[in-house]
Protein backbone atom coordinates (compact mmCIF):
# COMPACT_ATOMS: atom_id res chain seq x y z
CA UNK A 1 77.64 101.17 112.42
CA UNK A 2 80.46 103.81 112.25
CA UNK A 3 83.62 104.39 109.41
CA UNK A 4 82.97 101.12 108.15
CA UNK A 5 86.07 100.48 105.56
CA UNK A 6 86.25 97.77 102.99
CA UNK A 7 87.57 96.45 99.45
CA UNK A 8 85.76 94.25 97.63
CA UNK A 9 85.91 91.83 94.73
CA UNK A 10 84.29 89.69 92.67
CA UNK A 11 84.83 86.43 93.91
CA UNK A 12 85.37 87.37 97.88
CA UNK A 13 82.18 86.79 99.56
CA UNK A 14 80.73 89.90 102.09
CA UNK A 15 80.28 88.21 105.96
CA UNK A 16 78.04 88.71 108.33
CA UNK A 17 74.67 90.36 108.28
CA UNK A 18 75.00 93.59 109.40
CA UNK A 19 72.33 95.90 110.75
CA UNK A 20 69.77 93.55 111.61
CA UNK A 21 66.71 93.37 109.33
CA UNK A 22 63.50 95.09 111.20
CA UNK A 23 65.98 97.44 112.48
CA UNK A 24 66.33 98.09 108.62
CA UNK A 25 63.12 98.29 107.94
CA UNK A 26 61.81 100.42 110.92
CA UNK A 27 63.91 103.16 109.61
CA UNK A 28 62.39 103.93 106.37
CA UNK A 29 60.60 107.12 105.85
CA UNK A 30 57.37 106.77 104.87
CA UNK A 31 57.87 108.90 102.03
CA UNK A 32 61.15 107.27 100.07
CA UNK A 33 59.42 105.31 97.29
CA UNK A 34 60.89 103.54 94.04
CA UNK A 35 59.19 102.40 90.85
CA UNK A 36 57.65 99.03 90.59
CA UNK A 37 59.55 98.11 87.51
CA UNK A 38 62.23 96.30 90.00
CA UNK A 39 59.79 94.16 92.19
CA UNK A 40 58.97 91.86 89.14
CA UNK A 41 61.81 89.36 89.19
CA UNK A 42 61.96 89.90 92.93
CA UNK A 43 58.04 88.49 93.22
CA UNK A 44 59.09 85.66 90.55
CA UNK A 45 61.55 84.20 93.28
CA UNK A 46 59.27 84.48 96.19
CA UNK A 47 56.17 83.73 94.24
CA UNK A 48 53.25 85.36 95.07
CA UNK A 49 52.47 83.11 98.21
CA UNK A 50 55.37 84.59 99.86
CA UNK A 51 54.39 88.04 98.81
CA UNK A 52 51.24 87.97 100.83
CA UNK A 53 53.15 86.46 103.62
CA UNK A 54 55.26 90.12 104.12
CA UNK A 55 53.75 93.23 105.79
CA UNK A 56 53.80 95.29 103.05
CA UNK A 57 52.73 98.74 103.37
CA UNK A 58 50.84 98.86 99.74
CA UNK A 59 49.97 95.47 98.52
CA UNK A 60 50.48 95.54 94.79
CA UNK A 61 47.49 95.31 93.12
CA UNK A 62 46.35 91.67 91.67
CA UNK A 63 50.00 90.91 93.00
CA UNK A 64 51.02 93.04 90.11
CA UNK A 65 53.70 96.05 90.25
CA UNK A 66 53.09 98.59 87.58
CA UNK A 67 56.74 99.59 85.94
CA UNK A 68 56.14 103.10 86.66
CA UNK A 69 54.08 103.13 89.42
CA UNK A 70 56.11 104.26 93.03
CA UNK A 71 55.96 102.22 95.43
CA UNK A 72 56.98 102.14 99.49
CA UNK A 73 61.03 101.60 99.64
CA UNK A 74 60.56 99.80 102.77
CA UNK A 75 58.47 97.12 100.47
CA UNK A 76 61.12 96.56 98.03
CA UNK A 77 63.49 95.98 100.87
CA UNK A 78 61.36 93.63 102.47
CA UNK A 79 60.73 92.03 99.20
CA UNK A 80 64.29 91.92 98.30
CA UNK A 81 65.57 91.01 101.41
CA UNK A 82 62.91 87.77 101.24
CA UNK A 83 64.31 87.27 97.71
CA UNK A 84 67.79 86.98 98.91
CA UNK A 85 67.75 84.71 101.41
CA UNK A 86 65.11 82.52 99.21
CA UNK A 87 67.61 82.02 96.35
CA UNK A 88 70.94 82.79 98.01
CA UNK A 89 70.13 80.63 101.36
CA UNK A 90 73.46 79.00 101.78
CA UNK A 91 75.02 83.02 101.51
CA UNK A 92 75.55 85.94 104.27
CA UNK A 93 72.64 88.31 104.72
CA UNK A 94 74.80 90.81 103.00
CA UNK A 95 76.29 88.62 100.43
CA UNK A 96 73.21 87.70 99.45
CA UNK A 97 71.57 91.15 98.89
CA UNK A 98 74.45 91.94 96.74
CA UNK A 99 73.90 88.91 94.51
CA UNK A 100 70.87 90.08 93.95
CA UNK A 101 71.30 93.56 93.54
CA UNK A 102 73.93 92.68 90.48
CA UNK A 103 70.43 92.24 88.42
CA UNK A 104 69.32 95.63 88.72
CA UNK A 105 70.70 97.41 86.19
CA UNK A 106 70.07 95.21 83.39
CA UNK A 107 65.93 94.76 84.60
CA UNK A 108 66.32 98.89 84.28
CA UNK A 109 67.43 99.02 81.03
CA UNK A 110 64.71 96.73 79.59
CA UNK A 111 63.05 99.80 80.03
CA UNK A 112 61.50 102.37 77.88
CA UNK A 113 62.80 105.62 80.24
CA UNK A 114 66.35 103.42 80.15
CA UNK A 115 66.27 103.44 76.65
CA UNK A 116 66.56 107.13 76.20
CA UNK A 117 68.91 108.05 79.20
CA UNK A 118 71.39 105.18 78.01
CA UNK A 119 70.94 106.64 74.91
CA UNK A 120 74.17 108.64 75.00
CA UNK A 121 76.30 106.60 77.10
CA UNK A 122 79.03 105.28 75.65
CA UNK A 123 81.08 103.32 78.31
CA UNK A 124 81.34 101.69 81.72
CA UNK A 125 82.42 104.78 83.01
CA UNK A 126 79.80 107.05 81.37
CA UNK A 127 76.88 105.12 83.29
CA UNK A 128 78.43 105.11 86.47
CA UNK A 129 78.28 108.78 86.42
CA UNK A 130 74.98 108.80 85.30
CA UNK A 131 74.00 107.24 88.53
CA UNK A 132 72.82 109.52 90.07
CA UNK A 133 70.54 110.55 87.66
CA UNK A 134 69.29 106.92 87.28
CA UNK A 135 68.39 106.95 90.56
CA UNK A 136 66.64 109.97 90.87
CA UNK A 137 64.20 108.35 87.72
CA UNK A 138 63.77 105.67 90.27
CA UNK A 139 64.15 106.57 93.54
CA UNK A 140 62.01 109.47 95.34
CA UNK A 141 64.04 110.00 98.70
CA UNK A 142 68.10 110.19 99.20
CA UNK A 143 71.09 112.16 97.24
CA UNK A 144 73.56 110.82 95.22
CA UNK A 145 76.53 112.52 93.77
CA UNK A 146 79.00 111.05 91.22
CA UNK A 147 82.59 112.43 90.05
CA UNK A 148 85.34 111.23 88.11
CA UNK A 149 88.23 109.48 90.37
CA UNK A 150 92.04 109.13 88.80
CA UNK A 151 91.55 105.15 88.02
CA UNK A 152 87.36 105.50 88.34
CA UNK A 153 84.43 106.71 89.49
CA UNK A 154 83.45 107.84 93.01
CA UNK A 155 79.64 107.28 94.38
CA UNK A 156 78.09 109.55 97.18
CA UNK A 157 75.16 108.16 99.03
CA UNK A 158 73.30 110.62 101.33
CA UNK A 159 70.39 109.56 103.63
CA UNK A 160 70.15 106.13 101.43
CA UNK A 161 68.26 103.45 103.85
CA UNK A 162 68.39 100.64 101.17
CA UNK A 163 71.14 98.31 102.46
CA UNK A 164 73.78 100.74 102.18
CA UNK A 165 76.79 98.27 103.01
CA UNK A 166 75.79 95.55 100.78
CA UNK A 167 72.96 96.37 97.80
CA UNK A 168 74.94 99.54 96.29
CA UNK A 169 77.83 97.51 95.74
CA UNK A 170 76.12 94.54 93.86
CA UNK A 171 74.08 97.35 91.76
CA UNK A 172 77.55 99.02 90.90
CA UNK A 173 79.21 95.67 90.06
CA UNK A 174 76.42 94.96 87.57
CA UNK A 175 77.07 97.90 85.95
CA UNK A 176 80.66 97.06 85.42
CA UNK A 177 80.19 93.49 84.51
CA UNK A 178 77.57 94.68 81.93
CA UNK A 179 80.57 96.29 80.25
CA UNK A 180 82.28 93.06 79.95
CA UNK A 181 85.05 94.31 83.20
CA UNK A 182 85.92 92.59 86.36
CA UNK A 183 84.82 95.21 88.91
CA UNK A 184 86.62 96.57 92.29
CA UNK A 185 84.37 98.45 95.07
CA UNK A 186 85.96 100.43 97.51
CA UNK A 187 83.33 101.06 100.22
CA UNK A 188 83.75 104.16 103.20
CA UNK A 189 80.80 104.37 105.47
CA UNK A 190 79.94 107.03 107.95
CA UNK A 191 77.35 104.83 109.30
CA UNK A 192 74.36 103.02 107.83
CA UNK A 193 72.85 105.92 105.75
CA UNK A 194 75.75 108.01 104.43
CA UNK A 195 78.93 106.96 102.13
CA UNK A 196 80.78 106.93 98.82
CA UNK A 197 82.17 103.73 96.69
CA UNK A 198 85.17 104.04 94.72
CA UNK A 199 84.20 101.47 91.24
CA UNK A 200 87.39 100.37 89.12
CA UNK A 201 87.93 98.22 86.87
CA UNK A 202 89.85 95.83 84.79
């Protein structure tokens, strides 16, 4: 996938499925992890029949993340991706990982470590920002950048294997919408792993 360009809005639906799943998957370094504190609503979904069913590369434990445990990346995208098309069935591959994705910022800031770097935010604009340092709490693997934009904020991605042209923009959206705003995502891909979003709002 190359300079991949698009505008999107609550409301408009993303088509197609994009890279194709276990192409996904087989691309993940071994090393990119994330904390377990996002897999719990994920397993609730799938239930934890359909968690065995996935080959996982570190089965949880009693079927039981630990919040601040790290975990494989290429679980939680297996995990997520079995979540989406569980309870988004009738939806896109990609439409549905953004659905989902929309959750993940208020399931972070149930959280102690959320607590205290929230602490000082004071806007919609303020935690988009903060991003990137949100995900480097999280996320062991990738860059991200974030700079103020005329009208919004701009999002870098670098080296990010999680869904890059779907699961970003549902995680940004929820952000907004958390704020009480209608949300507008500006995607520009160089390809599957690098690329910024523009977020506005209204």
């Amino acid at each position: 996938m190359r300079g991949v360009h698009e505008v999107v809005e609550i409301g408009r639906p993303l088509r197609g499925d994009g890279t194709a799943a276990e192409d996904r998957f087989a691309r993940f370094p071994a090393g990119h992890t994330i904390k377990g504190m996002f897999f719990k609503r994920l397993v609730t979904i799938i239930g934890h029949d359909g968690l065995d069913e996935l080959d996982l590369r570190e089965k949880p434990r009693n079927g039981r993340y630990l919040p601040f445990k790290s975990y494989p990346q290429i679980d939680y995208s297996r995990v997520a991706h079995r979540a989406a098309r569980t309870f988004y069935r009738h939806q896109d591959t990609r439409e549905a990982m953004r659905r989902l994705a929309r959750e993940d910022f208020a399931e972070f800031a149930k959280s102690r470590v959320a607590k205290v770097a929230l602490s000082f935010v004071g806007d919609c604009a303020d935690t988009l920002k903060r991003m990137p340092d949100l995900y480097r709490m999280t996320l062991e693997g990738g860059s991200f950048y974030a700079e103020d934009r005329d009208d919004g904020v701009r999002l870098s991605f670098r080296e990010f294997y999680g869904w890059l042209d779907c699961y970003p923009i549902g995680t940004l959206e929820g952000i907004v919408l958390h704020y009480g705003h209608q949300p507008q995502v500006e995607m520009n891909l160089e390809d599957d792993l690098n690329g910024t979003f523009d977020v506005t709002w209204s």
